[in-house]
N, C-alpha and C. Protein backbone atom coordinates (compact mmCIF):
# COMPACT_ATOMS: atom_id res chain seq x y z
N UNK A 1 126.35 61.00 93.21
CA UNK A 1 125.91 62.12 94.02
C UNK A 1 124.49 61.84 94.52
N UNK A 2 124.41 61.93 95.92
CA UNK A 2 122.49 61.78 96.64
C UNK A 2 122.27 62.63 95.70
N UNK A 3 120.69 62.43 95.65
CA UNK A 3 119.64 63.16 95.15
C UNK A 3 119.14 64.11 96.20
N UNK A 4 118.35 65.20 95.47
CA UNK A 4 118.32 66.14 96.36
C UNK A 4 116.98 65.91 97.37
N UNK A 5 116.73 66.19 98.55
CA UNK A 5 115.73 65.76 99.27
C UNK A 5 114.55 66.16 98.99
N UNK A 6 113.23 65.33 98.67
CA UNK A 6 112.74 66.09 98.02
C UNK A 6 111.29 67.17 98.98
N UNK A 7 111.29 66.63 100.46
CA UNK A 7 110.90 67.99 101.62
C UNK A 7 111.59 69.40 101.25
N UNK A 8 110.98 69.65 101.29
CA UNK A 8 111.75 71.55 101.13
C UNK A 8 110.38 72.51 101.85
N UNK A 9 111.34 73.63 102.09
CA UNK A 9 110.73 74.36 102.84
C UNK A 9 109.01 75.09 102.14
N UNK A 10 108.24 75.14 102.67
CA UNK A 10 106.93 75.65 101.96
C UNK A 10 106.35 77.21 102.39
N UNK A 11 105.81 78.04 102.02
CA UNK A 11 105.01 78.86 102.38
C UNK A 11 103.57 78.82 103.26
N UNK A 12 103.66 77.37 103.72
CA UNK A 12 101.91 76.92 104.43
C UNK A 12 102.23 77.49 105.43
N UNK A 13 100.84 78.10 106.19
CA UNK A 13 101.27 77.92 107.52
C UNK A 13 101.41 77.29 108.87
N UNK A 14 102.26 77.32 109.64
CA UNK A 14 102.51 76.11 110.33
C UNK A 14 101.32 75.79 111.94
N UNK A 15 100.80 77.36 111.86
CA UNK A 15 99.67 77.31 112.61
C UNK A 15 98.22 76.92 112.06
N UNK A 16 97.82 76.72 111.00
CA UNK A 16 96.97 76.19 110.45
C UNK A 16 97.33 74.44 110.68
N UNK A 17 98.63 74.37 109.85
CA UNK A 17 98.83 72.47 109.68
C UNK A 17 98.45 71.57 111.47
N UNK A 18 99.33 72.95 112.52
CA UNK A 18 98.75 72.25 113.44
C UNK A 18 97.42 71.82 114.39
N UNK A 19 97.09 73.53 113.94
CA UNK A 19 95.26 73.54 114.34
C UNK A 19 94.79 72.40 113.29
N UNK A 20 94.96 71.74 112.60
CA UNK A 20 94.57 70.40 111.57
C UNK A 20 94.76 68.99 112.13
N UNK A 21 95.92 69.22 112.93
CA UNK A 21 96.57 67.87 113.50
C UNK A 21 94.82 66.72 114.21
N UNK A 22 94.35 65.95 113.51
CA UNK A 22 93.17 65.29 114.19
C UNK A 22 93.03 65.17 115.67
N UNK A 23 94.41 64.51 116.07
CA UNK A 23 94.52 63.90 117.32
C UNK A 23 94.09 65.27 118.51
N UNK A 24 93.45 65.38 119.16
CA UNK A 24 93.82 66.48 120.23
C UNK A 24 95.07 66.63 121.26
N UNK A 25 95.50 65.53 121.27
CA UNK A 25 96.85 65.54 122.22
C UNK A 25 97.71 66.20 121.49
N UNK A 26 97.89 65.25 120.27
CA UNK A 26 99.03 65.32 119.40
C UNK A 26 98.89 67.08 119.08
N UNK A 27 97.86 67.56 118.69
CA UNK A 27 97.56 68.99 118.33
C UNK A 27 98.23 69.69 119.29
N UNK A 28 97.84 69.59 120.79
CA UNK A 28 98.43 70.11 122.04
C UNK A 28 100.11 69.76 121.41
N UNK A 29 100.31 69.19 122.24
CA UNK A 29 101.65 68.81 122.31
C UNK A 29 102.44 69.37 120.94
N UNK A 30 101.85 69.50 119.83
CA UNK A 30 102.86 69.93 118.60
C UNK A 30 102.98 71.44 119.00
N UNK A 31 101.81 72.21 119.39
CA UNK A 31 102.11 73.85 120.07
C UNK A 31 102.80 73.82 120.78
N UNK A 32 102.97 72.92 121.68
CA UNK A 32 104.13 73.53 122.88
C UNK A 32 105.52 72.73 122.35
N UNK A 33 105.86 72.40 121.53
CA UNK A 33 106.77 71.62 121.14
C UNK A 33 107.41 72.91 120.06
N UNK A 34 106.63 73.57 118.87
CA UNK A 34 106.69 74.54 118.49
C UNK A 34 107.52 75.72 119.12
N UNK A 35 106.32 76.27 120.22
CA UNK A 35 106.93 76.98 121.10
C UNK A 35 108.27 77.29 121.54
N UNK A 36 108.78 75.79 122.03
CA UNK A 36 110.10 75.22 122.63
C UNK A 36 111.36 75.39 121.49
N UNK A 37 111.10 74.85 120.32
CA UNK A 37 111.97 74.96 119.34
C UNK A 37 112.21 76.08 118.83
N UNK A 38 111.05 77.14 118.66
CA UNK A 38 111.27 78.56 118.44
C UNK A 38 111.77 79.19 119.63
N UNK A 39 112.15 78.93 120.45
CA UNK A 39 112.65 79.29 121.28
C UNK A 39 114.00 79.07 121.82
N UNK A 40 114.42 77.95 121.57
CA UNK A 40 115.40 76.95 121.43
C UNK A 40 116.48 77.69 120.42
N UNK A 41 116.06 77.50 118.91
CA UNK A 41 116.77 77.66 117.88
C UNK A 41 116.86 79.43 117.53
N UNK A 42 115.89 80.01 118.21
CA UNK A 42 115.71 81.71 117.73
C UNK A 42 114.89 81.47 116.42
N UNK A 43 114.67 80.96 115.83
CA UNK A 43 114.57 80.58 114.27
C UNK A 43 112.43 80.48 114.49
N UNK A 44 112.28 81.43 113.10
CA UNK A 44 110.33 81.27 113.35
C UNK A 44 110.29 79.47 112.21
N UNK A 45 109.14 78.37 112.88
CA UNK A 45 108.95 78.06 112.14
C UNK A 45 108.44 77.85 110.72
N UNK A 46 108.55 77.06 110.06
CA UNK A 46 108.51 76.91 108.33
C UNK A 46 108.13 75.40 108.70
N UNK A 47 106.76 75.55 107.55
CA UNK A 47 106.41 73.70 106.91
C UNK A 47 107.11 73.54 106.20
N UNK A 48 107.97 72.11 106.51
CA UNK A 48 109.16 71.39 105.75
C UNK A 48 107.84 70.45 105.04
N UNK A 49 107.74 70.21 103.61
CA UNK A 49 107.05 69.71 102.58
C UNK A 49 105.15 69.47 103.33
N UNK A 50 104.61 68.59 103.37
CA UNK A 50 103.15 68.91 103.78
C UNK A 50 103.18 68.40 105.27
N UNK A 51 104.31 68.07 106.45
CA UNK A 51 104.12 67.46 107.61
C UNK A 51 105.48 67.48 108.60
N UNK A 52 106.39 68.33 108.33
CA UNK A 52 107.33 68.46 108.95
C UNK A 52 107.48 70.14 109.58
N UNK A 53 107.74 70.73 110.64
CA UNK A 53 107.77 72.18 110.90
C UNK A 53 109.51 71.72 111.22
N UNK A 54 109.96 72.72 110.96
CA UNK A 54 111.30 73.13 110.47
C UNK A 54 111.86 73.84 111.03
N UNK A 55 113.13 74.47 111.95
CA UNK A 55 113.82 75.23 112.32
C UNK A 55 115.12 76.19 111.84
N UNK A 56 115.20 76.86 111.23
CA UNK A 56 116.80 77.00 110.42
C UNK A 56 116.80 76.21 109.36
N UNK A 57 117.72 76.17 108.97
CA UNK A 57 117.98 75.18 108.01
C UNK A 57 119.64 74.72 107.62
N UNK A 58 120.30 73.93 107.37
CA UNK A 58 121.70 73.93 107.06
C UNK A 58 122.17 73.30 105.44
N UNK A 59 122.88 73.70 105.32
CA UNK A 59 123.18 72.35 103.68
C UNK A 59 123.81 71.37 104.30
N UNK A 60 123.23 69.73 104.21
CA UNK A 60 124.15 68.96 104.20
C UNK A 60 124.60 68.56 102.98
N UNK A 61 125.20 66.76 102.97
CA UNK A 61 125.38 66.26 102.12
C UNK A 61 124.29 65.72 101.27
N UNK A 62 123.26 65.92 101.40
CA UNK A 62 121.98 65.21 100.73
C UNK A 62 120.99 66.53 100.38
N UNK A 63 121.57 67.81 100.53
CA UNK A 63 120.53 68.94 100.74
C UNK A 63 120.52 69.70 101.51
N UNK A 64 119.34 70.54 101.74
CA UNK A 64 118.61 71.15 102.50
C UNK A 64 117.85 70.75 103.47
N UNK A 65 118.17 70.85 104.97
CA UNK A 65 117.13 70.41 105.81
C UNK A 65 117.37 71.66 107.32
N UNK A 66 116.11 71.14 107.88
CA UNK A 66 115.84 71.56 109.28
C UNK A 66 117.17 71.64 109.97
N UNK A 67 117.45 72.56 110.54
CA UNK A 67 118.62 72.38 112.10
C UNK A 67 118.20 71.52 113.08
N UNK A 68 116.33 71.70 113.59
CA UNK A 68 116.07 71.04 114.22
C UNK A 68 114.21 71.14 113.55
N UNK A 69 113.70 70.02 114.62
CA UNK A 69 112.39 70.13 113.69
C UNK A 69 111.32 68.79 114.49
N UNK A 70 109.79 68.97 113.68
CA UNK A 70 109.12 68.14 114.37
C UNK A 70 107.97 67.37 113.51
N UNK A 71 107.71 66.40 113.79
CA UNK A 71 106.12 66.23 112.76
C UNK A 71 105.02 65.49 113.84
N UNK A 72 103.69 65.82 113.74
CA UNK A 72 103.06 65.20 114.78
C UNK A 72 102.38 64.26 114.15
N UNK A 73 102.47 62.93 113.77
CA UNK A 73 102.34 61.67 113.33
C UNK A 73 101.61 60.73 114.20
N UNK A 74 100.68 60.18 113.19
CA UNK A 74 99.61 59.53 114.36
C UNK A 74 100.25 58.62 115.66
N UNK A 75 101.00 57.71 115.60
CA UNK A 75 101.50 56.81 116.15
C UNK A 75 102.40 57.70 117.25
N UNK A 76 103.25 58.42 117.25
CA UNK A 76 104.10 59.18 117.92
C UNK A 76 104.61 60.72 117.51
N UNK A 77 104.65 61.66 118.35
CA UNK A 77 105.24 62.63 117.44
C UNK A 77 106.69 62.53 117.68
N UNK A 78 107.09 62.82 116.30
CA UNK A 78 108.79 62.94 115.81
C UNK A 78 109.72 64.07 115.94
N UNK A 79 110.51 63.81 116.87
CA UNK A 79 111.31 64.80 116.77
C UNK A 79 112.46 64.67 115.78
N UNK A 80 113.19 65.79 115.30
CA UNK A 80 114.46 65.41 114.78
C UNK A 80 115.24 66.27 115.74
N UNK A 81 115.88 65.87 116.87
CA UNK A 81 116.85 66.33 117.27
C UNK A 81 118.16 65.64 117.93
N UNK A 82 117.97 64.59 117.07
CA UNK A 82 119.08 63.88 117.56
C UNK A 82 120.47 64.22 116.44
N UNK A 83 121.36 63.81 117.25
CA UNK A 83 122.93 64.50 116.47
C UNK A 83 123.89 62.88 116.64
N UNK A 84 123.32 62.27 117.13
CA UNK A 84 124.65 60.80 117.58
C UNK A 84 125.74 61.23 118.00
N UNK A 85 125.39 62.17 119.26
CA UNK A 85 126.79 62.26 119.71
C UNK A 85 126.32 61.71 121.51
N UNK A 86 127.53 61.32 121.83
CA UNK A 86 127.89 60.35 123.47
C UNK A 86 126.48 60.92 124.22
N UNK A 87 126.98 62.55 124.63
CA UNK A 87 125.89 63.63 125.28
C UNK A 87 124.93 63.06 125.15
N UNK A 88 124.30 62.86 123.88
CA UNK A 88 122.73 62.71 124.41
C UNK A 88 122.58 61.37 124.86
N UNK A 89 123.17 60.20 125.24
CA UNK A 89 122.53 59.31 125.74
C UNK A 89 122.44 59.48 127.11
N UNK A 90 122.90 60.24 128.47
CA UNK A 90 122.63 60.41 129.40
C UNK A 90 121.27 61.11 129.08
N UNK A 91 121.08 62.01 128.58
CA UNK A 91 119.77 62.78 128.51
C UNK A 91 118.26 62.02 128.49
N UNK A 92 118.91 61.19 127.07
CA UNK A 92 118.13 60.03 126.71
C UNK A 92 117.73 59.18 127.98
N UNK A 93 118.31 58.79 128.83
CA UNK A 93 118.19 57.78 129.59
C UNK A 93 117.48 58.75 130.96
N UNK A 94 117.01 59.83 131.23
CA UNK A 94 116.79 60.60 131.96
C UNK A 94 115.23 61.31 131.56
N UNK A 95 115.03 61.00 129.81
CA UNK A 95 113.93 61.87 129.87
C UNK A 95 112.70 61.03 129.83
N UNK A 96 112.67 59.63 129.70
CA UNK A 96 111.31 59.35 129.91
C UNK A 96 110.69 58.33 128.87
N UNK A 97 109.81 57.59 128.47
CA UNK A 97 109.29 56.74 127.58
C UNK A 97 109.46 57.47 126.17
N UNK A 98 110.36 56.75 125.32
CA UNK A 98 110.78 57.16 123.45
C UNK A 98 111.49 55.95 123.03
N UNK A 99 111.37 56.08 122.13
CA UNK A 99 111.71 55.57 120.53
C UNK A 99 113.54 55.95 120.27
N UNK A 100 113.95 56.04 119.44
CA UNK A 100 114.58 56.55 118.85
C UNK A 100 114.87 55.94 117.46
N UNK A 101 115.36 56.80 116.33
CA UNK A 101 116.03 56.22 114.92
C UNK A 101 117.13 57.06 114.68
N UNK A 102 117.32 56.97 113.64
CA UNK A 102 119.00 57.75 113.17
C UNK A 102 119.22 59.23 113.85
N UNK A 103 118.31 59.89 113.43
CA UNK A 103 118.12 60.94 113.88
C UNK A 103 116.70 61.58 114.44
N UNK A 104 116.06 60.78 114.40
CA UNK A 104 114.43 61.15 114.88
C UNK A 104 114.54 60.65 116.74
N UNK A 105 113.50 61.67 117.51
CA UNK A 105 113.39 60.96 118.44
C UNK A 105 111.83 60.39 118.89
N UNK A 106 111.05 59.42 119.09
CA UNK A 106 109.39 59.00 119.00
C UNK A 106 108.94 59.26 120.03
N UNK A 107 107.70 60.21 120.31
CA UNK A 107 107.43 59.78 121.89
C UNK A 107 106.05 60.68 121.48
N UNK A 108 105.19 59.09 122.51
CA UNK A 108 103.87 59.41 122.47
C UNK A 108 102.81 60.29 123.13
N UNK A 109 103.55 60.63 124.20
CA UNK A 109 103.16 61.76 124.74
C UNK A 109 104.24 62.63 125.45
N UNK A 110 103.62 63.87 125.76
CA UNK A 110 104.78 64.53 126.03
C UNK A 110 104.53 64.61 127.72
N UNK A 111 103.15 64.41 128.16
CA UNK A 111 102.61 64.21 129.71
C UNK A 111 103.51 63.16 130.31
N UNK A 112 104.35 61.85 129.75
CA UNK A 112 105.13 61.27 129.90
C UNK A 112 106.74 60.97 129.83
N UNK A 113 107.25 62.05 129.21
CA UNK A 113 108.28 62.91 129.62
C UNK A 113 108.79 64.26 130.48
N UNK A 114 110.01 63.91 130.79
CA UNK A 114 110.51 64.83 131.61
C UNK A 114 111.28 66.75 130.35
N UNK A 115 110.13 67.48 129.93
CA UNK A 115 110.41 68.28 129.66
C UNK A 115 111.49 68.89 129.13
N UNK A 116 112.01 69.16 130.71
CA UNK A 116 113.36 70.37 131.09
C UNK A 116 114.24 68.91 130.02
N UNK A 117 114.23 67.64 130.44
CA UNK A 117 115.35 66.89 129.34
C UNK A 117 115.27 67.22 128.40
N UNK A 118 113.95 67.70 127.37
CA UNK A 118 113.24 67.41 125.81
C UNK A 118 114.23 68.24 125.21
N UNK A 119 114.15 69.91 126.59
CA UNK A 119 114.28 71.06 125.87
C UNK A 119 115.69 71.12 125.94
N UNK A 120 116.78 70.18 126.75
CA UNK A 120 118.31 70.07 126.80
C UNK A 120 118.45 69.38 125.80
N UNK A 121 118.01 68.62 125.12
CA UNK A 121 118.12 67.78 123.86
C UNK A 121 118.11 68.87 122.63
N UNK A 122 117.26 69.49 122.43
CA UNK A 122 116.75 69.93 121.45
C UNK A 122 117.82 71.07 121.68
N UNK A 123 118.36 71.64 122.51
CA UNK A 123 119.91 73.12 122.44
C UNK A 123 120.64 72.21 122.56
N UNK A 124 120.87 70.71 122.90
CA UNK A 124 122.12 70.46 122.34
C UNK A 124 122.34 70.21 120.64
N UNK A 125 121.18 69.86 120.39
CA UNK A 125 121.13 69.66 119.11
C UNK A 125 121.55 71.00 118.29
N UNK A 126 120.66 71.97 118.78
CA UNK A 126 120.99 72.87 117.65
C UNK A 126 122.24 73.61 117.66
N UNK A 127 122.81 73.30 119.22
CA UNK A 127 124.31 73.62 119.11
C UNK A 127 125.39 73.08 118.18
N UNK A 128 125.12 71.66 118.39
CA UNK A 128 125.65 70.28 117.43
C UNK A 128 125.88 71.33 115.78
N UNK A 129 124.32 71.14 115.34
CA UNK A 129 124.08 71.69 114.37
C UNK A 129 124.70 72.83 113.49
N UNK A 130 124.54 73.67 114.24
CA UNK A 130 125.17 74.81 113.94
C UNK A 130 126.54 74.96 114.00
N UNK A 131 127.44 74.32 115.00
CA UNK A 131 128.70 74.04 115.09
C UNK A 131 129.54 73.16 113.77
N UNK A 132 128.76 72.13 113.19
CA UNK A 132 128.21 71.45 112.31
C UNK A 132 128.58 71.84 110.64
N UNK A 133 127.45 72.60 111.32
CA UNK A 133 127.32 73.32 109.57
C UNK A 133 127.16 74.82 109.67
N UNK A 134 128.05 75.56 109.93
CA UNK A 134 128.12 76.70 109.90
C UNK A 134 127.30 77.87 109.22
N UNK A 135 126.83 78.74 109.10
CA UNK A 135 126.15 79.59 108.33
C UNK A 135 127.31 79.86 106.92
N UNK A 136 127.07 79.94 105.66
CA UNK A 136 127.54 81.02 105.11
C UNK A 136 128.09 82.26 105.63
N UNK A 137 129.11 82.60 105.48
CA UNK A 137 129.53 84.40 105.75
C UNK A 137 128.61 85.04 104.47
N UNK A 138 128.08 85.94 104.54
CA UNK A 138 127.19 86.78 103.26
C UNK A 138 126.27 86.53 103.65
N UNK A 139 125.10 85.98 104.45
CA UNK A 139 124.05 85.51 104.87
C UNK A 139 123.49 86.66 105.43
């Protein structure tokens, strides 16, 4: 059996961690990225362990995690809204200079992407998601 993950959701707040963020871009860009996802998901953010902001949450097979989510990391900020499904590689190929990993997406600025894509990524995701992993009934 995985072990359980050991990020979990915190009581910090997520407007402090970002007013902290050193970088000034990265600081920018994690507010309006914020913004977008709370908006996106309906869901208020939550610090996922000391560097992740968090959206929802679902049980997978490894735990507890984000539906969707972000960390602003020196090198690039991280999204998690990737799902590996077909869909997003047109998106992908439409929104602009990134990275990608399993499920993270990298991108160093957001002045260098095409937006309106970020924010079709991020509702397909949490559609994915939620379709996914359903809520509990009793919730």
């Amino acid at each position: 059996m995985p072990a359980e993950p050991k990020t979990k959701p915190t009581d910090a707040s997520v407007e402090a961690f970002l007013d902290a963020v050193e970088n000034p871009i990265r600081r920018e860009d994690g507010k309006v990225i914020a913004k977008m996802l709370a908006e996106v998901s309906g869901e208020a953010p939550v610090l996922w362990g000391s560097s992740i902001v968090g959206y929802g949450s679902y049980r997978g097979p490894t735990g507890d995690w984000p539906i969707v989510g972000f960390s602003p990391r020196k090198a690039n900020m991280v999204l998690y809204v990737l799902s590996g499904v077909a869909e997003e590689q047109d998106l992908l190929d439409r929104l602009g200079p990134h990275k990608t990993g399993k499920s993270c997406l990298y991108i160093g600025k957001f002045s260098n992407v095409d937006m309106d894509v970020l924010r079709k990524l991020a509702e397909l995701s949490v559609s994915i998601m939620r379709h996914r992993y359903p809520a509990p009934t009793g919730r």
